[in-house]
C-alpha atoms as a PDB file:
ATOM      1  CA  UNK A   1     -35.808  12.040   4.745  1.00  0.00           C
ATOM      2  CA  UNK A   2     -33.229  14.424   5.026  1.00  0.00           C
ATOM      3  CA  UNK A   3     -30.138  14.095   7.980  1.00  0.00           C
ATOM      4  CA  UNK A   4     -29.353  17.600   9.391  1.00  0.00           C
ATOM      5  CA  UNK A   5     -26.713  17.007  12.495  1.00  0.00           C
ATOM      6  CA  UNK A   6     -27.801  18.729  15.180  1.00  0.00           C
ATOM      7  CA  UNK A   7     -31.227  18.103  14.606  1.00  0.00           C
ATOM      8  CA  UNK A   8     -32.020  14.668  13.765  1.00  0.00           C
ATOM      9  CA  UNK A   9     -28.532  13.335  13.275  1.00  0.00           C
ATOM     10  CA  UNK A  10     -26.202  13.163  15.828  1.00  0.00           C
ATOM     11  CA  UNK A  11     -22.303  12.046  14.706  1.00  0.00           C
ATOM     12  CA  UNK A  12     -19.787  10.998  17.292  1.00  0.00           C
ATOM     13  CA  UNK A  13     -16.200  11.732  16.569  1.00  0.00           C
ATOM     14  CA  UNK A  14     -12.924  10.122  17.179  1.00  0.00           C
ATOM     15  CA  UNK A  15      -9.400  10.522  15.793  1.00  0.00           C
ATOM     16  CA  UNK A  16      -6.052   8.318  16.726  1.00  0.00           C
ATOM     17  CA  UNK A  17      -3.952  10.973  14.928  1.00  0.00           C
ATOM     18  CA  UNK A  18      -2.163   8.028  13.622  1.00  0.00           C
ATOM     19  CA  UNK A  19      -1.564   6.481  16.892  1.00  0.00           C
ATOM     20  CA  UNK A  20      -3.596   2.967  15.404  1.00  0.00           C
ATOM     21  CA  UNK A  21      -2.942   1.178  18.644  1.00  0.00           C
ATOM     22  CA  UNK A  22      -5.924   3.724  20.284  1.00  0.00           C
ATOM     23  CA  UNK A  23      -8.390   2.229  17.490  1.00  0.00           C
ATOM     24  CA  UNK A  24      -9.703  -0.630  19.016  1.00  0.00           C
ATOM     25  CA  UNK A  25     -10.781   0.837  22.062  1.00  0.00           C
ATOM     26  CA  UNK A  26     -12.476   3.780  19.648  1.00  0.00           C
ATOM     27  CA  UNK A  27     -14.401   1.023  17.861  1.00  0.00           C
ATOM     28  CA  UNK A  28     -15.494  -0.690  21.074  1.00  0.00           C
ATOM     29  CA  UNK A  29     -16.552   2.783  22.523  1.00  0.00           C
ATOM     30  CA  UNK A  30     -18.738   3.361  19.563  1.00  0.00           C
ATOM     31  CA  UNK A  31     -20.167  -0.110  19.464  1.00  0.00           C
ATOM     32  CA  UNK A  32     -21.018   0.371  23.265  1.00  0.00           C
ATOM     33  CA  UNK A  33     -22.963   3.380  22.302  1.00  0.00           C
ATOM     34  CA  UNK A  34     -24.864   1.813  19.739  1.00  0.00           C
ATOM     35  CA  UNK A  35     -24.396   4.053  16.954  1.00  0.00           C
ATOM     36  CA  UNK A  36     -26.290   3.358  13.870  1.00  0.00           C
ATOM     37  CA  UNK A  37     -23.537   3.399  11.130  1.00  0.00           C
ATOM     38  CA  UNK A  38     -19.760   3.463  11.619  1.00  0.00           C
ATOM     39  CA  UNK A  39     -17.717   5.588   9.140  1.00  0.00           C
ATOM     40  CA  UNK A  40     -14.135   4.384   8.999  1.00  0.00           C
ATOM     41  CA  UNK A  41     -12.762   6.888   7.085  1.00  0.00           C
ATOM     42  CA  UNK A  42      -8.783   6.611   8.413  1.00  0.00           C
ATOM     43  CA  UNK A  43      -7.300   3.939   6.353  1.00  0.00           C
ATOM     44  CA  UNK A  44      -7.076   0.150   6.717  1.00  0.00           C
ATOM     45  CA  UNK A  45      -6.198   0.252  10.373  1.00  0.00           C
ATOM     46  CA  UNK A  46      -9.402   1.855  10.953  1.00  0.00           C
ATOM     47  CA  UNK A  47     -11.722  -0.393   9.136  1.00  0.00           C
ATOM     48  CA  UNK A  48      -9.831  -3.358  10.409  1.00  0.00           C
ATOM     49  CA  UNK A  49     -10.577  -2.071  14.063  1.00  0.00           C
ATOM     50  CA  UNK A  50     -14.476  -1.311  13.377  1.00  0.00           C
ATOM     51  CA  UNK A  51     -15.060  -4.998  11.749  1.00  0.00           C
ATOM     52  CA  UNK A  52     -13.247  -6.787  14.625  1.00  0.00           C
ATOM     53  CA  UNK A  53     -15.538  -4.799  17.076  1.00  0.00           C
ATOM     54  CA  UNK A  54     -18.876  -5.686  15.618  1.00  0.00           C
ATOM     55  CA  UNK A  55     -20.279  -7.986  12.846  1.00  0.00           C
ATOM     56  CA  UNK A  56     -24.191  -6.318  13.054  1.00  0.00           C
ATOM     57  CA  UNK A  57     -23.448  -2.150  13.039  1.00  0.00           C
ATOM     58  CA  UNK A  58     -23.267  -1.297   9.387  1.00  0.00           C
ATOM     59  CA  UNK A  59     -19.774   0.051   8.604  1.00  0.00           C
ATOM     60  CA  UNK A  60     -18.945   1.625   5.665  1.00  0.00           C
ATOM     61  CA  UNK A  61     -15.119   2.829   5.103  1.00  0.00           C
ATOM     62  CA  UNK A  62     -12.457   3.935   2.976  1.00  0.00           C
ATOM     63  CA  UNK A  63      -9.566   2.012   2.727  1.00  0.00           C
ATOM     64  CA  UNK A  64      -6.454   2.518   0.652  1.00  0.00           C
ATOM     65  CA  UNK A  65      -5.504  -1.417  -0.076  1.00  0.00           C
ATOM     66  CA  UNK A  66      -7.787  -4.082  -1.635  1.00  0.00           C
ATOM     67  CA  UNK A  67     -10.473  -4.779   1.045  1.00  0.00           C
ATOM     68  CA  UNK A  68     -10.908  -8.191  -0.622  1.00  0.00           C
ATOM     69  CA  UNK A  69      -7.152  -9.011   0.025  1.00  0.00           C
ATOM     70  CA  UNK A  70      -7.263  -7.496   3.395  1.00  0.00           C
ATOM     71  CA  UNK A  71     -10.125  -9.491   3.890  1.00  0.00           C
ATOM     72  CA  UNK A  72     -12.772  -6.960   4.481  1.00  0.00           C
ATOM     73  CA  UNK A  73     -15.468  -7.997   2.606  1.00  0.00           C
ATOM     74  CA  UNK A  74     -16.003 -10.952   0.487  1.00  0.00           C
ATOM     75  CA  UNK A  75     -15.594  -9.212  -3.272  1.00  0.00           C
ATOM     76  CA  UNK A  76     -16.324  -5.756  -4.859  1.00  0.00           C
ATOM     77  CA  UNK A  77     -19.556  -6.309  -5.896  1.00  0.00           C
ATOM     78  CA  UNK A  78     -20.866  -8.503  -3.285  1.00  0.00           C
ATOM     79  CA  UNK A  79     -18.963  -7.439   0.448  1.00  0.00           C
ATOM     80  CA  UNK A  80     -21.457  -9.707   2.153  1.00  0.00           C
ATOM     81  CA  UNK A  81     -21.757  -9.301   6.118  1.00  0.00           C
ATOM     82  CA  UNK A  82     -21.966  -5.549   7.496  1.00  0.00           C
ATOM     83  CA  UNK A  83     -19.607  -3.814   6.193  1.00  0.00           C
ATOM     84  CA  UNK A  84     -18.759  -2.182   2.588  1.00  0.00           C
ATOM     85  CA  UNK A  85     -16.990   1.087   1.383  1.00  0.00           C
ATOM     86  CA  UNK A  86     -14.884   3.011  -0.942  1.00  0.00           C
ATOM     87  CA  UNK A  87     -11.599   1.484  -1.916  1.00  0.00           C
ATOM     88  CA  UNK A  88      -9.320   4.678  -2.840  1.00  0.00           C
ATOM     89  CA  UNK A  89      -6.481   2.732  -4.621  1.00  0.00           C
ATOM     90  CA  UNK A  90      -3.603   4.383  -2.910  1.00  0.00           C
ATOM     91  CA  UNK A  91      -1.141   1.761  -3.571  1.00  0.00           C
ATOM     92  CA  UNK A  92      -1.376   2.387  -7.445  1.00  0.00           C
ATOM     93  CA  UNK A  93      -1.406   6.383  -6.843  1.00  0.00           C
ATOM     94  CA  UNK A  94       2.117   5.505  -4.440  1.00  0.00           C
ATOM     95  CA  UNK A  95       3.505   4.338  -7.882  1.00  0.00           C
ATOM     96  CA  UNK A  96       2.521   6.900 -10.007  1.00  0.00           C
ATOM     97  CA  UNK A  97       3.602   9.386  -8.049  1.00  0.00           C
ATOM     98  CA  UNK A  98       7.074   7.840  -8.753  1.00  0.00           C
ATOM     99  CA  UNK A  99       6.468   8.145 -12.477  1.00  0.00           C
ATOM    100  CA  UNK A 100       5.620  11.671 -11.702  1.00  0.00           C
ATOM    101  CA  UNK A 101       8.618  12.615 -10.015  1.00  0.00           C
ATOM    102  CA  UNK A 102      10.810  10.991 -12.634  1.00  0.00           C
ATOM    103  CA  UNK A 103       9.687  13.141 -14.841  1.00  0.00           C
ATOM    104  CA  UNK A 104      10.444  15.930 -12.985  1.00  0.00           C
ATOM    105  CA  UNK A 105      14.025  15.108 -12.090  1.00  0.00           C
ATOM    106  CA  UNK A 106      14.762  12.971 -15.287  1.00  0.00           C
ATOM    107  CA  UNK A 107      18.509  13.004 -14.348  1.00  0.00           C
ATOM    108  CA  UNK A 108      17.962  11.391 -11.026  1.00  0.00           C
ATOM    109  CA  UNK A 109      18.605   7.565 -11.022  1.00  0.00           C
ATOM    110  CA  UNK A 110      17.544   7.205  -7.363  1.00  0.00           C
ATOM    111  CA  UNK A 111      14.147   8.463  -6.140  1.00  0.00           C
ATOM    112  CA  UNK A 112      13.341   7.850  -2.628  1.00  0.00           C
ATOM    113  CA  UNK A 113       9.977   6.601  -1.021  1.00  0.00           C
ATOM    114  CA  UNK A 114       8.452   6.851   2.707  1.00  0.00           C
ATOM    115  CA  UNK A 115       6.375   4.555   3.641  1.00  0.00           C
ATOM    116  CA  UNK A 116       4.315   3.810   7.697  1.00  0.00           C
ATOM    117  CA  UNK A 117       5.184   0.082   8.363  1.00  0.00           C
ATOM    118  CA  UNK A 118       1.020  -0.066   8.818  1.00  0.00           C
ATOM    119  CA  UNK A 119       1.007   0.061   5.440  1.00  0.00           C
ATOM    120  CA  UNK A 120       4.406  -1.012   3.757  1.00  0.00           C
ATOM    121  CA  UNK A 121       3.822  -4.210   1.851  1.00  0.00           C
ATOM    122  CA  UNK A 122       1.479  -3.018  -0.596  1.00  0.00           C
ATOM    123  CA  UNK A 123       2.980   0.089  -1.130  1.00  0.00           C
ATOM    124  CA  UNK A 124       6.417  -1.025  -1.568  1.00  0.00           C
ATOM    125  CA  UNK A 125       5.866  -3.749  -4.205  1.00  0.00           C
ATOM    126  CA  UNK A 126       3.512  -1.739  -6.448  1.00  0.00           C
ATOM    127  CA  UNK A 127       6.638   1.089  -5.940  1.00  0.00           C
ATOM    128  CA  UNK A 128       8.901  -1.691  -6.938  1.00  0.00           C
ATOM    129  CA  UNK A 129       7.644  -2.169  -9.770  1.00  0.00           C
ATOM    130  CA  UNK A 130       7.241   1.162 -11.060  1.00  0.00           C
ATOM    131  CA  UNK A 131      11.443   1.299  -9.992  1.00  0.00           C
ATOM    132  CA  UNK A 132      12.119  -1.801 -12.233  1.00  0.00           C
ATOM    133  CA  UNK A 133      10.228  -0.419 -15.114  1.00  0.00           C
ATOM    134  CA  UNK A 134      11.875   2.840 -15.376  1.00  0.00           C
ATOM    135  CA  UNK A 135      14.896   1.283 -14.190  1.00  0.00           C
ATOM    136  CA  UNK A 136      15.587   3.278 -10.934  1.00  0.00           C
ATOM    137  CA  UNK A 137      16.654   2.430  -7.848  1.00  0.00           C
ATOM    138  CA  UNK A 138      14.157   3.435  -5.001  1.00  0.00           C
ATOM    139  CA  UNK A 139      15.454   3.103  -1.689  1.00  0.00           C
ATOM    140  CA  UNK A 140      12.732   2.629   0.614  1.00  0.00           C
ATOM    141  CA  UNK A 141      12.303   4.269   4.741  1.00  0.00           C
ATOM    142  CA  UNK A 142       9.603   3.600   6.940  1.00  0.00           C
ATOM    143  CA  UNK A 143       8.497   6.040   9.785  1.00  0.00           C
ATOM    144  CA  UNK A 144       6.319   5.965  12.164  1.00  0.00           C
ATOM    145  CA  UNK A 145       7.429   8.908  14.870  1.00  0.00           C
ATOM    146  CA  UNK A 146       8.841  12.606  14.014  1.00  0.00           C
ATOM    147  CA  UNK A 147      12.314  11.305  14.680  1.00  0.00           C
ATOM    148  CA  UNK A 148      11.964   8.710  11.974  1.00  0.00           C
ATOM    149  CA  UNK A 149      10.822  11.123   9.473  1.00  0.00           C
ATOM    150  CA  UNK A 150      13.581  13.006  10.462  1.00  0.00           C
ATOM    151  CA  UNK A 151      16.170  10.324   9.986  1.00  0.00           C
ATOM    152  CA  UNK A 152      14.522   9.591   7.050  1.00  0.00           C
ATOM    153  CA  UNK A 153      14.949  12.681   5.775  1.00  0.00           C
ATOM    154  CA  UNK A 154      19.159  12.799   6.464  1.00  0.00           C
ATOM    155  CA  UNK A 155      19.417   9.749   5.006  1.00  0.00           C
ATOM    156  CA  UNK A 156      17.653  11.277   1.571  1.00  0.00           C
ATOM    157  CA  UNK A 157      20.014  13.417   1.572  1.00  0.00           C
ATOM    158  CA  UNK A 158      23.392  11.746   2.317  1.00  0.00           C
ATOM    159  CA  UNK A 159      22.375   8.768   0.079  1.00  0.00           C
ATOM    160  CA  UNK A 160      21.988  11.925  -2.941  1.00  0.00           C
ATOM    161  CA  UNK A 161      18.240  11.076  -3.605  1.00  0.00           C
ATOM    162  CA  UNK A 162      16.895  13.136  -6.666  1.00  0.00           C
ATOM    163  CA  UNK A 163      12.975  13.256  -5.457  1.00  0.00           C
ATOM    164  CA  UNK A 164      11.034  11.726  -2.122  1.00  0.00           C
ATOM    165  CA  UNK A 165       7.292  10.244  -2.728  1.00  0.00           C
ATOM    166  CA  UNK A 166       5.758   9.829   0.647  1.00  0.00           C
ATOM    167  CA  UNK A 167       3.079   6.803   1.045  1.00  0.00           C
ATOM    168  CA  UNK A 168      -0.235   7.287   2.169  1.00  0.00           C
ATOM    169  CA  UNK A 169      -0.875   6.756   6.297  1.00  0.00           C
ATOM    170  CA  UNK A 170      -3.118   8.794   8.260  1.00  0.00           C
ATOM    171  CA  UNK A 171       0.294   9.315  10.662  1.00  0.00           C
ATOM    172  CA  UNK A 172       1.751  11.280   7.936  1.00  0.00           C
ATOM    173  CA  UNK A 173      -1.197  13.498   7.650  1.00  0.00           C
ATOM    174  CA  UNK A 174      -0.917  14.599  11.341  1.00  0.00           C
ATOM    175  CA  UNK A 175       3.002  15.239  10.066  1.00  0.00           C
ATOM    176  CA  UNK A 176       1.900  17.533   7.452  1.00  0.00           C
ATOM    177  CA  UNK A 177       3.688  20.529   8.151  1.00  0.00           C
ATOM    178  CA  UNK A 178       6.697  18.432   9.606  1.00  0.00           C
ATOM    179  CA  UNK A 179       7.095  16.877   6.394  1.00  0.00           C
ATOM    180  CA  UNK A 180       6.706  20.053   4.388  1.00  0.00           C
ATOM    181  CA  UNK A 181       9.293  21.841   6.157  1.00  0.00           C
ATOM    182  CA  UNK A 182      11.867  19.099   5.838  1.00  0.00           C
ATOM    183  CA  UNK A 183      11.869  18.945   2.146  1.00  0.00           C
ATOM    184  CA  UNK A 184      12.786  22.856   2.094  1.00  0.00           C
ATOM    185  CA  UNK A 185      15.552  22.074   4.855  1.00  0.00           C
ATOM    186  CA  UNK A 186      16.847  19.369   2.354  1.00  0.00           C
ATOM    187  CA  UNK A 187      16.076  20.928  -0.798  1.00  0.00           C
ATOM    188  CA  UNK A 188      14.658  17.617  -1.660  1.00  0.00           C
ATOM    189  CA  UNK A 189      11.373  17.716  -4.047  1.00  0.00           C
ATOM    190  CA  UNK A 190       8.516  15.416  -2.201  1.00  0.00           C
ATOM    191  CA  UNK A 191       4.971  14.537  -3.660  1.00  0.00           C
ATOM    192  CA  UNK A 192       2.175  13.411  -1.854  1.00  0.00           C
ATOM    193  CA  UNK A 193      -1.099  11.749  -2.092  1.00  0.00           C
ATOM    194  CA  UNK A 194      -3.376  15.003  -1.416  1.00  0.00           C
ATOM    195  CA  UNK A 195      -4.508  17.981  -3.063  1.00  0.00           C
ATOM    196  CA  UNK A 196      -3.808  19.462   0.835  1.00  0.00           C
ATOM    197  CA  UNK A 197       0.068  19.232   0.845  1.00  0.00           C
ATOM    198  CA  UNK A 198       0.537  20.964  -2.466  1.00  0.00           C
ATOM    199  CA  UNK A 199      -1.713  23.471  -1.694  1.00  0.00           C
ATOM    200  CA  UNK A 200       0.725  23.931   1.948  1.00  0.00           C
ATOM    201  CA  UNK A 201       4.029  23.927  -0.621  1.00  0.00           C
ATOM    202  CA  UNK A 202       4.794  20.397  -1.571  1.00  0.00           C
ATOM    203  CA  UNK A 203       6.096  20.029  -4.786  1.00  0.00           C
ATOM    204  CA  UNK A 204       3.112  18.058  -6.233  1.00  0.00           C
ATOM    205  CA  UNK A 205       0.488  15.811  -5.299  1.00  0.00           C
ATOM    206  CA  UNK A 206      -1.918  13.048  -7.249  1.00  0.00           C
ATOM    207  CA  UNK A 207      -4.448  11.444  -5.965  1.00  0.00           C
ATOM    208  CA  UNK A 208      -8.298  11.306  -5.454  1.00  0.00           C
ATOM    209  CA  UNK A 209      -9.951  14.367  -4.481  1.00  0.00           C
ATOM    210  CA  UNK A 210     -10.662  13.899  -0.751  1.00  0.00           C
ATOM    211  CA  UNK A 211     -13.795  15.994  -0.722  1.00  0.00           C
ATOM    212  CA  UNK A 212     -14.777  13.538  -3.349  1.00  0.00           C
ATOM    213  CA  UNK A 213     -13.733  10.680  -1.406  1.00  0.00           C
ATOM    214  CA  UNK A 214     -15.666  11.564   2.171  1.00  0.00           C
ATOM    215  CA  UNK A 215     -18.967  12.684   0.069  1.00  0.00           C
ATOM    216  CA  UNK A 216     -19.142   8.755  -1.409  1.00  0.00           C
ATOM    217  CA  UNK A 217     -18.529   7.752   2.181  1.00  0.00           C
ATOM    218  CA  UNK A 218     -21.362  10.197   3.025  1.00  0.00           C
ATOM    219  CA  UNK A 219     -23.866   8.528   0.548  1.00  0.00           C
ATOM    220  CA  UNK A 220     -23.478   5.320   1.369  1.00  0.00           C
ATOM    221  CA  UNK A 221     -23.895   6.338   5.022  1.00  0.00           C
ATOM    222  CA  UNK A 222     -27.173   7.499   4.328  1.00  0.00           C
ATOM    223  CA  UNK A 223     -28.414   5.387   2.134  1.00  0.00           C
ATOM    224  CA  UNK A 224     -27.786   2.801   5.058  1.00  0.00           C
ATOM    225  CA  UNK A 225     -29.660   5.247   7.470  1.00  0.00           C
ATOM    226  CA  UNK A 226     -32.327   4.724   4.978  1.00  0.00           C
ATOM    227  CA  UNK A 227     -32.581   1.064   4.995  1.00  0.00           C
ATOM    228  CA  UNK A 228     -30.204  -0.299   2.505  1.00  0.00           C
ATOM    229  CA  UNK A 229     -27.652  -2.913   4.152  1.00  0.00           C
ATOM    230  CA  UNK A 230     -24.229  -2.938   3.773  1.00  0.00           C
ATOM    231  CA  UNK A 231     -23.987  -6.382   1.911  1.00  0.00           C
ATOM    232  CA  UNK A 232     -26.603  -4.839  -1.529  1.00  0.00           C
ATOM    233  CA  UNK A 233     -23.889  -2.117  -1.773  1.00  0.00           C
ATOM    234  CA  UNK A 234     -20.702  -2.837  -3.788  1.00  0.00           C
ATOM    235  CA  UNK A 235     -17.605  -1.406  -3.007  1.00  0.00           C
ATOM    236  CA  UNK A 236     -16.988   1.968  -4.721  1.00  0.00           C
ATOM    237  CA  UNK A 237     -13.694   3.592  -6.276  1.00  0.00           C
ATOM    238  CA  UNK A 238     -13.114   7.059  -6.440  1.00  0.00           C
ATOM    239  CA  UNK A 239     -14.462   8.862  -9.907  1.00  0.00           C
ATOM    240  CA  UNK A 240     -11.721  11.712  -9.719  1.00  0.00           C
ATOM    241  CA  UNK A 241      -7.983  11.656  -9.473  1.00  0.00           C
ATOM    242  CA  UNK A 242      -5.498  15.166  -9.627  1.00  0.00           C
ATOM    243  CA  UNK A 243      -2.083  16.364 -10.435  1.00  0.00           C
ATOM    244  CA  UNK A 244      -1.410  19.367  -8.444  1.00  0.00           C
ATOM    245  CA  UNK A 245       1.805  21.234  -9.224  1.00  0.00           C
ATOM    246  CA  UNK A 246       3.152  24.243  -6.747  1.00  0.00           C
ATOM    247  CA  UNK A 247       5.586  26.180  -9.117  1.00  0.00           C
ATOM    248  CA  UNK A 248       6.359  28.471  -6.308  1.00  0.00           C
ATOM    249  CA  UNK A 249       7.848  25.401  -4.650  1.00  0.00           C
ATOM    250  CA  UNK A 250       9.353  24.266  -8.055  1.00  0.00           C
ATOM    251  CA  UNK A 251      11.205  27.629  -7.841  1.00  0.00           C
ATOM    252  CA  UNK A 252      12.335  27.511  -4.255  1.00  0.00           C
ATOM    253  CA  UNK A 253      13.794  24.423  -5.112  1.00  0.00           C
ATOM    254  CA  UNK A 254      15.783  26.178  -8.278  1.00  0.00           C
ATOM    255  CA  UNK A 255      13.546  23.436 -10.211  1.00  0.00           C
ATOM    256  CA  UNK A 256      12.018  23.796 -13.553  1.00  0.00           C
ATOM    257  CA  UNK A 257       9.012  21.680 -14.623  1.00  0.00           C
ATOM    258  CA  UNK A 258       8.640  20.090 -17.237  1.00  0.00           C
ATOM    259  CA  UNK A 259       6.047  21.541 -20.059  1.00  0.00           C
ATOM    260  CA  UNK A 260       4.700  18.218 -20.384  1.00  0.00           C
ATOM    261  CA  UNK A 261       4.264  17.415 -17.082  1.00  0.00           C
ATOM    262  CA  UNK A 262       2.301  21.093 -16.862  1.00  0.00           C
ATOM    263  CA  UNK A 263       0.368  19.761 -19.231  1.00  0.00           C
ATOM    264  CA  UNK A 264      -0.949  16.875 -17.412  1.00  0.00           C
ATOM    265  CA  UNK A 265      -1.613  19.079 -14.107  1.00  0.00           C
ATOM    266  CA  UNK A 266      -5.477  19.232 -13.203  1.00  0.00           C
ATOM    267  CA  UNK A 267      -3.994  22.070 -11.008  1.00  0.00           C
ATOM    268  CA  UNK A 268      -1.032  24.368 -11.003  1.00  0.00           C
ATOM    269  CA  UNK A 269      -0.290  26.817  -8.251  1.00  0.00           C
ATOM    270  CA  UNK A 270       1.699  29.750  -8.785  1.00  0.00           C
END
């Protein structure tokens, strides 16, 4: 049987816009409505939310920290109760994208990171250790309003940071053109997780493919719909990550890349 919304599918919507505190009260709406399937699709906050709302609606989610750690489900291949998901690995994809950026400012001995306290443990010690490896020093912001990201931002700048990676958090998404605009205002090169904020003139991006990420959701959604619980489904990673590189950005920035850093781009916009 095939789902058609609209038809035989209806899907019920709802977005915090990285306000988590409204997530709860989300989760218990949908519960009282007795959906058939929850997708938590915004992060860990989200997830979190859905499981401490019910424990017999089938969620499936996808989370950017280890949902075993987070305690989520049970273990990868067995999440046991109702709930199970994609796991997108953001926290190793925070450190690369330091990696990145160091080689595209190889001069710079301090490369800056912004992180949303929802989410800053992980993120800042796999970051951490990236920093000790290369030997960098990574000074570290959290942010979780515009005038933090602002004040982030200034402090970049006066502390002379080469290159900003920004952590994953559904906040910063809804700050997507915020934080685009500040890194021309600064001058400052910024990556990101998603293929989204290149394409809108950040510097770079690597991550999973989000398209890629929301159709796995989308599978396992229906295969629930179908009849298959939540505990016979093993937690999925993504199958596709990309390096997007905007060179008109580069330029802007009176930056040059790197040839071999071209050379690993699954992308380059120019």
């Amino acid at each position: 049987m095939n789902y058609i919304e609209g038809e035989n599918l209806a899907i019920e919507y709802r977005w915090a816009r990285g306000d988590y505190e409204r997530l709860p009260a989300f989760a218990a709406d949908l519960v009282g409505k007795a959906v058939r399937v929850i997708g938590a699709v915004g992060g860990d906050p989200s997830a979190m939310a859905a499981k401490a709302a019910t424990s017999t609606i089938p969620i499936v989610f996808a989370v950017g920290g280890d949902p075993v750690q987070s305690g989520l489900v049970e273990s990868y291949n067995r999440p046991r109760g109702n709930i199970t998901g994609i796991d997108v690995v953001l926290d190793t994809t925070d450190a690369k994208r330091i990696g990145l950026l160091h080689d595209l400012v190889p001069q710079a001995t301090a490369l800056g990171f912004l992180v949303n306290p929802a989410f800053a443990k992980a993120q800042q010690q796999a970051v951490e250790e990236t920093a000790h490896a290369l030997k960098l020093q990574v000074p570290v912001l959290s942010a979780s309003s515009d005038g933090e990201i602002e004040k982030a931002f200034e402090t970049m700048a006066q502390q002379h940071v080469g290159a900003l990676a920004v952590g994953t958090a559904p906040f910063f998404d809804t700050r997507r053109a915020k934080l685009l605009a500040l890194q021309f205002q600064h001058r400052l090169p910024t990556a990101y997780a998603f293929r989204e904020y290149a394409a809108e003139g950040g510097i770079m991006s690597y991550g999973p493919n989000t398209a890629d990420v929301y159709r796995q959701v989308g599978l396992y959604v229906g295969r629930i719909l179908k009849g298959d619980k939540p505990a016979d489904l093993p937690v999925m990673r993504p199958t596709k990550f990309e390096l997007v590189i905007n060179l008109n950005t580069a330029k802007a920035l009176g930056l040059t890349v790197p040839l071999l850093l071209l050379g690993q781009a699954d992308e380059v916009i120019e």
